[in-house]
N, C-alpha and C. Protein backbone atom coordinates (compact mmCIF):
# COMPACT_ATOMS: atom_id res chain seq x y z
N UNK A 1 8.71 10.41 110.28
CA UNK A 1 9.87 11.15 109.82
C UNK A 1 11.16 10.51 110.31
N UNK A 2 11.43 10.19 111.66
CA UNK A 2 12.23 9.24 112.45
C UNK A 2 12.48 8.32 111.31
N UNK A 3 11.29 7.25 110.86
CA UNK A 3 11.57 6.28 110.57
C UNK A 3 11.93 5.93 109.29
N UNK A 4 11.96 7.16 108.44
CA UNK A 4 12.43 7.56 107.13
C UNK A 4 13.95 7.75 106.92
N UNK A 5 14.27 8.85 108.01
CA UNK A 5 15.73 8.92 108.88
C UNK A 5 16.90 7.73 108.53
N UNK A 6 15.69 7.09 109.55
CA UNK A 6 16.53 5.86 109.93
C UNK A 6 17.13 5.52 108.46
N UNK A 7 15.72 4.56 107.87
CA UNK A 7 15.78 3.79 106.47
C UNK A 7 16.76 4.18 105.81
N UNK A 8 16.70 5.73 105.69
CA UNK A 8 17.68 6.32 104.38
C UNK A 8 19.29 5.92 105.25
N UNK A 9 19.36 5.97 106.50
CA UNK A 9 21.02 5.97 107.11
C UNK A 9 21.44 4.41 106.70
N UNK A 10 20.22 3.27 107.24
CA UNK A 10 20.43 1.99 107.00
C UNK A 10 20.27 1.80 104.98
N UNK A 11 20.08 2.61 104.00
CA UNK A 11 20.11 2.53 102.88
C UNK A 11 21.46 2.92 102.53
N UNK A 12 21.94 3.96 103.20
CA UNK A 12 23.38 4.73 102.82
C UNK A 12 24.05 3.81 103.11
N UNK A 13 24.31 3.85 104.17
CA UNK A 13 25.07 2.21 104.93
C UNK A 13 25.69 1.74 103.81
N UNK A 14 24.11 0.56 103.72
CA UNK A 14 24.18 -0.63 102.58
C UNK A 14 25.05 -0.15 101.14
N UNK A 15 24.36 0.29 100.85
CA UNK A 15 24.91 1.11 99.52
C UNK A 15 26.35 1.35 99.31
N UNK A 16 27.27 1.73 100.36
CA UNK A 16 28.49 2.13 100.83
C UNK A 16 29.16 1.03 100.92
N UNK A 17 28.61 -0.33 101.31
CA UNK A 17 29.45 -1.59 101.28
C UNK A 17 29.79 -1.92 102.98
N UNK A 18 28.75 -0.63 104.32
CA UNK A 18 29.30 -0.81 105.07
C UNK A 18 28.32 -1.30 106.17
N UNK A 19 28.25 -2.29 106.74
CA UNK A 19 26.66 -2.77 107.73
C UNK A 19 26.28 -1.82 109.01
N UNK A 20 25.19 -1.22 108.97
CA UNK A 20 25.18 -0.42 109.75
C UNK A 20 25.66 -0.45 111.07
N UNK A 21 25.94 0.58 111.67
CA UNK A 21 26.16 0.00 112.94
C UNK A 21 27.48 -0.08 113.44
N UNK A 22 28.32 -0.67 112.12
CA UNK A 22 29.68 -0.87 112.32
C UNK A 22 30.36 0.54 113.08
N UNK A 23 31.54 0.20 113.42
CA UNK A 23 32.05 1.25 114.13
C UNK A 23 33.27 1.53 112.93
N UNK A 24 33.90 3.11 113.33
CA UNK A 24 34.76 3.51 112.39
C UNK A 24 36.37 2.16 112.07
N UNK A 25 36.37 1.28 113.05
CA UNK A 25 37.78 0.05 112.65
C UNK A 25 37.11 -0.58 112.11
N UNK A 26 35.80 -1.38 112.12
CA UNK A 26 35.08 -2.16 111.39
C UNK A 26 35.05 -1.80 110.09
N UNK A 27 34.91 -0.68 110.00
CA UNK A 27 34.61 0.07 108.23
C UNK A 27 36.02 -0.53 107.61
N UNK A 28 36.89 0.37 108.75
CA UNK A 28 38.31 -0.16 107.92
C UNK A 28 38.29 -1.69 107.29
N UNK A 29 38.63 -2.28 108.16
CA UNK A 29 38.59 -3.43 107.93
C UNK A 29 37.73 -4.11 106.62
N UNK A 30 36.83 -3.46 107.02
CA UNK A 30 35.64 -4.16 105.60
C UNK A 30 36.54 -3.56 104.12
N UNK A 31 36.71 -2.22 104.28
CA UNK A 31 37.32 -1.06 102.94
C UNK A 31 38.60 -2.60 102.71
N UNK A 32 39.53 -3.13 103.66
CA UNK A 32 40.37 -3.59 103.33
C UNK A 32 40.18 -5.25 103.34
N UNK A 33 39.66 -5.56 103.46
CA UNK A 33 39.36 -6.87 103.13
C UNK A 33 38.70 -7.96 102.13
N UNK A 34 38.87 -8.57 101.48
CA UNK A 34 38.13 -8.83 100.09
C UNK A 34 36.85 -9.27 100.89
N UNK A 35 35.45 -9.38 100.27
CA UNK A 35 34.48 -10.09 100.39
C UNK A 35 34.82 -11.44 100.86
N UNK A 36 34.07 -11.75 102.12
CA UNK A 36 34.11 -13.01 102.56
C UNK A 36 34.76 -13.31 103.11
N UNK A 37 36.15 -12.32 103.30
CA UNK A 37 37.56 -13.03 103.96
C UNK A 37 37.14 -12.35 105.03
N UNK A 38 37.72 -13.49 106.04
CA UNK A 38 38.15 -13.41 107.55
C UNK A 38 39.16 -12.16 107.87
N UNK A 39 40.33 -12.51 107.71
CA UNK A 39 41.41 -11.24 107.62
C UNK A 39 41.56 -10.70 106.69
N UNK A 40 42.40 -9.30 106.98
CA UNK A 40 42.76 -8.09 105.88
C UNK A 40 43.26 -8.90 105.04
N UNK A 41 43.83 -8.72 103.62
CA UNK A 41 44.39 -8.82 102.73
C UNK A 41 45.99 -8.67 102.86
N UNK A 42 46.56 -9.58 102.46
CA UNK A 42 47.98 -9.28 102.98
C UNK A 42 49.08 -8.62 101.78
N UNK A 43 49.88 -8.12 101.88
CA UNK A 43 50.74 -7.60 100.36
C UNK A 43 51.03 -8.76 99.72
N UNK A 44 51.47 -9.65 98.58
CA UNK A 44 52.03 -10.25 97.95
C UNK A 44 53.62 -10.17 98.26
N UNK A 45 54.16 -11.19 98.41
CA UNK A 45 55.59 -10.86 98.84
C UNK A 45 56.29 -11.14 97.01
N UNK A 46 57.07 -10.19 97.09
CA UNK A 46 57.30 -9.62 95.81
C UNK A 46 58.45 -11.38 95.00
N UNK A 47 57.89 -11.19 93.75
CA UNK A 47 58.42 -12.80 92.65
C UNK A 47 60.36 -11.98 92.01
N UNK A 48 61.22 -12.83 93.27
CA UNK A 48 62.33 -13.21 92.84
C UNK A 48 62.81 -13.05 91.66
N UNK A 49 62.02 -14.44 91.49
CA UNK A 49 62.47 -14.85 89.83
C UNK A 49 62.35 -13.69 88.57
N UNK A 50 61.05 -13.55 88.70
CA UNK A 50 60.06 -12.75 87.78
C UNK A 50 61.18 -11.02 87.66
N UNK A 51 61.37 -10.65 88.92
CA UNK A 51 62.50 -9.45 89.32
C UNK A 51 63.66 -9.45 88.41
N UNK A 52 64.30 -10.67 88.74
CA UNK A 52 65.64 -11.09 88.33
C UNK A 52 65.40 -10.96 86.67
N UNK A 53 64.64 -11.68 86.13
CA UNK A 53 63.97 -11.87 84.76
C UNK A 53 64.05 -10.73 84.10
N UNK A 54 63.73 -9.06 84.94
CA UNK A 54 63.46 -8.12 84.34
C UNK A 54 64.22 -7.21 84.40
N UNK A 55 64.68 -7.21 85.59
CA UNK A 55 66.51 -6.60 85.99
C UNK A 55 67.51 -7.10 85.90
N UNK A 56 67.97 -8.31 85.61
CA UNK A 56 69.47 -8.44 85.66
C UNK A 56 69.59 -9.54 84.61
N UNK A 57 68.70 -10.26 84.38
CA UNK A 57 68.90 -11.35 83.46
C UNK A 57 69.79 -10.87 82.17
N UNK A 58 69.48 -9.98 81.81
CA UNK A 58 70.41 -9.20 80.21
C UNK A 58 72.18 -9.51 80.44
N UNK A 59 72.09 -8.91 81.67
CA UNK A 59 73.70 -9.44 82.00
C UNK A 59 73.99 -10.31 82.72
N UNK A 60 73.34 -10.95 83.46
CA UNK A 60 73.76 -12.06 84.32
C UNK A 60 72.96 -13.32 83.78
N UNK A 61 73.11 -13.80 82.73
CA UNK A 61 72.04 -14.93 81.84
C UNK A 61 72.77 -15.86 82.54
N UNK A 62 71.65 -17.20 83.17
CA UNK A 62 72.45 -18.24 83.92
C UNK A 62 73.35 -18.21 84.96
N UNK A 63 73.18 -16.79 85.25
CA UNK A 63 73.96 -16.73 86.88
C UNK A 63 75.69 -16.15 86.44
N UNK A 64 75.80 -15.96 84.97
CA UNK A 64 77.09 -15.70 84.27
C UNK A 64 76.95 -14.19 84.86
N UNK A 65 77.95 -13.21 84.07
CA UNK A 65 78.47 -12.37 84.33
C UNK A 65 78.89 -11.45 82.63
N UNK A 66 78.11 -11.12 81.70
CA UNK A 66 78.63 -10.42 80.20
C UNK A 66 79.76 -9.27 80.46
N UNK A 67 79.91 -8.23 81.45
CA UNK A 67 80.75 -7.47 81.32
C UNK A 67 81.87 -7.97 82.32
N UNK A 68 81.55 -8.72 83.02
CA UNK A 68 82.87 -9.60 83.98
C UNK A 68 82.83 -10.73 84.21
N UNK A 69 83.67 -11.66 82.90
CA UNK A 69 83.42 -13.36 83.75
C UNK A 69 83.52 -13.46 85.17
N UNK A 70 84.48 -12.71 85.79
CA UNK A 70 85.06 -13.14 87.57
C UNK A 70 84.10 -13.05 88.28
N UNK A 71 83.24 -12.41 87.88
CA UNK A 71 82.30 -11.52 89.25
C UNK A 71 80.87 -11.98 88.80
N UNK A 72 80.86 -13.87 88.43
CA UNK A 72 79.27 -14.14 88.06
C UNK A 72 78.85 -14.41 89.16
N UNK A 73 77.18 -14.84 89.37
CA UNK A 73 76.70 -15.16 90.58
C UNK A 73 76.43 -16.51 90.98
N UNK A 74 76.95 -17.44 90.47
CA UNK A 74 76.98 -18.89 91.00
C UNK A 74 77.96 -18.89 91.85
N UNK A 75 77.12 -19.49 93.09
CA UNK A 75 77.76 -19.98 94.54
C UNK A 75 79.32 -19.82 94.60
N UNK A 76 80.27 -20.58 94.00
CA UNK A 76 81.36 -20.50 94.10
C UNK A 76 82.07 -19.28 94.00
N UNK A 77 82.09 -18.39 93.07
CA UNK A 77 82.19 -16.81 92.81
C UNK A 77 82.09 -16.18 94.09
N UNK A 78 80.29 -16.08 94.36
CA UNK A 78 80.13 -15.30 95.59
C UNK A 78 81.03 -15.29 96.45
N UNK A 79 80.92 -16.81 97.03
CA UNK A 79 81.64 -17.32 98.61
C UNK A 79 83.06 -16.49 98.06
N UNK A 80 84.17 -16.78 97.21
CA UNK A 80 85.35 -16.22 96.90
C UNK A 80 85.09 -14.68 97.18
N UNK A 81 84.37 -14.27 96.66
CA UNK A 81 84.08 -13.10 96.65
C UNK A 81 83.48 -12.09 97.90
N UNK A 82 83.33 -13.12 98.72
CA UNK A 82 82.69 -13.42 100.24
C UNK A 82 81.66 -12.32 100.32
N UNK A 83 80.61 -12.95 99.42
CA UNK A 83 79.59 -12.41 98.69
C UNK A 83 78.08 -13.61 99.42
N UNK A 84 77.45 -13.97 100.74
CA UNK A 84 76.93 -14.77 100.86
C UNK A 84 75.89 -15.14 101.58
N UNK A 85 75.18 -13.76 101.99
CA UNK A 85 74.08 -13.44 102.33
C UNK A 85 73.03 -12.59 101.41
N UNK A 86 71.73 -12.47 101.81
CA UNK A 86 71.09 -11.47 100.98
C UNK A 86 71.74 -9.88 100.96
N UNK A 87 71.98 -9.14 102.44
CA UNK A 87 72.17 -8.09 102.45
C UNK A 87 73.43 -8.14 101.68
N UNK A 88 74.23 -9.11 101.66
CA UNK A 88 75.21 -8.66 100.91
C UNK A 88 75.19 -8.41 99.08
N UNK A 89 74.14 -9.37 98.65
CA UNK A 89 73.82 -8.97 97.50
C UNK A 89 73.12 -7.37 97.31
N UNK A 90 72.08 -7.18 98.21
CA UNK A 90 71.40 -5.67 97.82
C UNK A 90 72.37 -4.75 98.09
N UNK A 91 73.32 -5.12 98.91
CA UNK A 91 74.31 -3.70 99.15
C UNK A 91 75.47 -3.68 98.15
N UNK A 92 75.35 -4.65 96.91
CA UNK A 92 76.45 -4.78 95.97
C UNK A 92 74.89 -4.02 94.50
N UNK A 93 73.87 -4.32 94.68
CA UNK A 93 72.67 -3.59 93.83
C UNK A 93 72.62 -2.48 94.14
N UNK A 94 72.64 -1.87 95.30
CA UNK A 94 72.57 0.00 95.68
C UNK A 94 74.16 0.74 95.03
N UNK A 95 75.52 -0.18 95.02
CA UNK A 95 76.50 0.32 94.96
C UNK A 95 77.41 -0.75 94.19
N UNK A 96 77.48 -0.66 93.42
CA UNK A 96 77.95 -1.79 92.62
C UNK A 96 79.17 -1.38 92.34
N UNK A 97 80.34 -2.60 92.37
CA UNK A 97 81.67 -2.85 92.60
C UNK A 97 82.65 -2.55 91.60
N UNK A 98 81.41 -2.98 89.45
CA UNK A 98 82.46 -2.72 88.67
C UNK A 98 81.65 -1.81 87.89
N UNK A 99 81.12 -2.52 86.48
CA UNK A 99 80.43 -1.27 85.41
C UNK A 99 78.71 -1.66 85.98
N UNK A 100 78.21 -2.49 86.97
CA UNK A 100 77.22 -2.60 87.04
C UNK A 100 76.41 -1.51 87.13
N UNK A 101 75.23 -1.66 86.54
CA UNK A 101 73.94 -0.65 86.55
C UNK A 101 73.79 -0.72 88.65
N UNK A 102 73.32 0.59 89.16
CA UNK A 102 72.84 1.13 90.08
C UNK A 102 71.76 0.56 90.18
N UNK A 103 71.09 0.36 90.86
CA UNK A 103 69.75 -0.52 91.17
C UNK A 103 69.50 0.38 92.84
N UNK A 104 68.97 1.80 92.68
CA UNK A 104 68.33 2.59 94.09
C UNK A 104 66.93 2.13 94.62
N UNK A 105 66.99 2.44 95.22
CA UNK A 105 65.50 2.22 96.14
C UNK A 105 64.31 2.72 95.41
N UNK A 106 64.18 3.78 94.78
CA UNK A 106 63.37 4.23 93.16
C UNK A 106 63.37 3.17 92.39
N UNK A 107 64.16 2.48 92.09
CA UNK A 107 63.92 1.61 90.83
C UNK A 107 63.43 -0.07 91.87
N UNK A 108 64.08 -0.30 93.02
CA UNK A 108 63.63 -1.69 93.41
C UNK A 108 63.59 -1.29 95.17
N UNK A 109 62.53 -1.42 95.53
CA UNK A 109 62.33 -1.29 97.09
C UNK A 109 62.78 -2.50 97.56
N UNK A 110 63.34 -2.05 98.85
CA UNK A 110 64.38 -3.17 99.67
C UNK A 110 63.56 -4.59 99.37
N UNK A 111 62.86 -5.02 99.27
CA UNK A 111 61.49 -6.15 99.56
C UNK A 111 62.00 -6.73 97.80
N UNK A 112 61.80 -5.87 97.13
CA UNK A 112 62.45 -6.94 95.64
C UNK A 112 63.73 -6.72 96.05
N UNK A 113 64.57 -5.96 95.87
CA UNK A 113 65.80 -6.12 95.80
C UNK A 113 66.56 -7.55 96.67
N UNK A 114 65.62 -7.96 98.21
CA UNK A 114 66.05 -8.77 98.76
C UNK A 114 65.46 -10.13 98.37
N UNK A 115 64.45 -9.83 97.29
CA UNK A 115 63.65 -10.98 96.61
C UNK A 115 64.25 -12.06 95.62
N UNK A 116 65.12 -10.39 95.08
CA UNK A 116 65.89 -10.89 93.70
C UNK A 116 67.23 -11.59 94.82
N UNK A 117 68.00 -11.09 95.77
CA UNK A 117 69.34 -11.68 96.58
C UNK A 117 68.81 -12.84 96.95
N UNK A 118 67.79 -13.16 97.45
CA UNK A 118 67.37 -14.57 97.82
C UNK A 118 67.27 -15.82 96.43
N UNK A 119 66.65 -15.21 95.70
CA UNK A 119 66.66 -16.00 94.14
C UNK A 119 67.79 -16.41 93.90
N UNK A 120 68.82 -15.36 93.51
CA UNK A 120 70.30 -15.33 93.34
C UNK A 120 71.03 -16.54 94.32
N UNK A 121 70.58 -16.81 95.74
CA UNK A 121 71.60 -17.53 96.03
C UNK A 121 70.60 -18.94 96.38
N UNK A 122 69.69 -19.09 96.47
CA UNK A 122 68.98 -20.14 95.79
C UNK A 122 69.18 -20.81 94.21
N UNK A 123 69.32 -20.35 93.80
CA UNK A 123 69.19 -20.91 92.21
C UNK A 123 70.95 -21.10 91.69
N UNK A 124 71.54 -20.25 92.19
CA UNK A 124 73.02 -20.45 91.44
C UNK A 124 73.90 -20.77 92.25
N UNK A 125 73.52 -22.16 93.35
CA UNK A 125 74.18 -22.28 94.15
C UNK A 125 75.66 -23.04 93.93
C-alpha cells in the first residue's frame, strides 16, 4: 500500500512537470524556466524601433515634426531645445509641450517609453 503511495506521488510529480523531491523554490524555478535552460527566463527588453513605428511615426516621420516643424527630433532641435537625455524625452511623452498626443503610463510603461527616448536619440542624431 506504501508502495503504491509512493508510485502515485512520484507519478503526480512527473506528470506536473515537477521531479520529485524538489523543494517548493525548485518548483518555482522549473514553472519559470524554459526546458533545458540553466536560468529563469529573462523579460525581453522592450523594441525601440518597433515602439516608435507604432506610436509616433504618423507624426514624427524621419525624426520631422507634421504639427510643428521647430520641435522635430533630430539631434540639433533637441540640444536647442535642451532636450538630451532619455528622461528628458519620456517626461516631454507623459506631458507634452504643444498639440502632442499624451503618451501615460497605461498606454507605454516607463521601459518602452524609455525604449522609444533611446531610439529617438540614437537614430536622429
Amino acid at each position: 500500500m506504501l508502495r503504491k503511495m509512493a508510485g502515485m506521488l512520484v507519478l503526480l510529480a512527473a506528470s506536473a512537470g515537477i521531479p520529485a523531491g524538489c523543494s517548493q523554490e525548485e518548483a518555482q524555478k522549473a514553472a519559470v524556466a524554459p526546458a533545458g535552460s540553466a536560468a529563469p527566463a529573462r523579460e525581453q527588453a522592450p523594441d525601440g524601433k518597433a515602439l516608435f513605428k507604432q506610436y509616433c511615426a504618423s507624426c514624427h516621420p524621419d525624426g520631422g515634426n507634421v504639427s510643428d516643424p521647430k520641435r522635430t527630433l533630430h539631434g540639433s532641435a533637441l540640444k536647442k531645445n535642451k532636450i538630451t537625455t532619455p528622461e528628458d524625452i519620456v517626461r516631454i511623452m507623459r506631458n507634452p509641450l504643444s498639440r502632442m498626443i499624451r503618451f501615460d503610463p497605461s498606454t507605454l510603461s516607463d521601459r518602452e517609453a524609455r525604449a522609444i527616448a533611446e531610439y529617438i536619440l540614437v537614430t536622429f542624431k
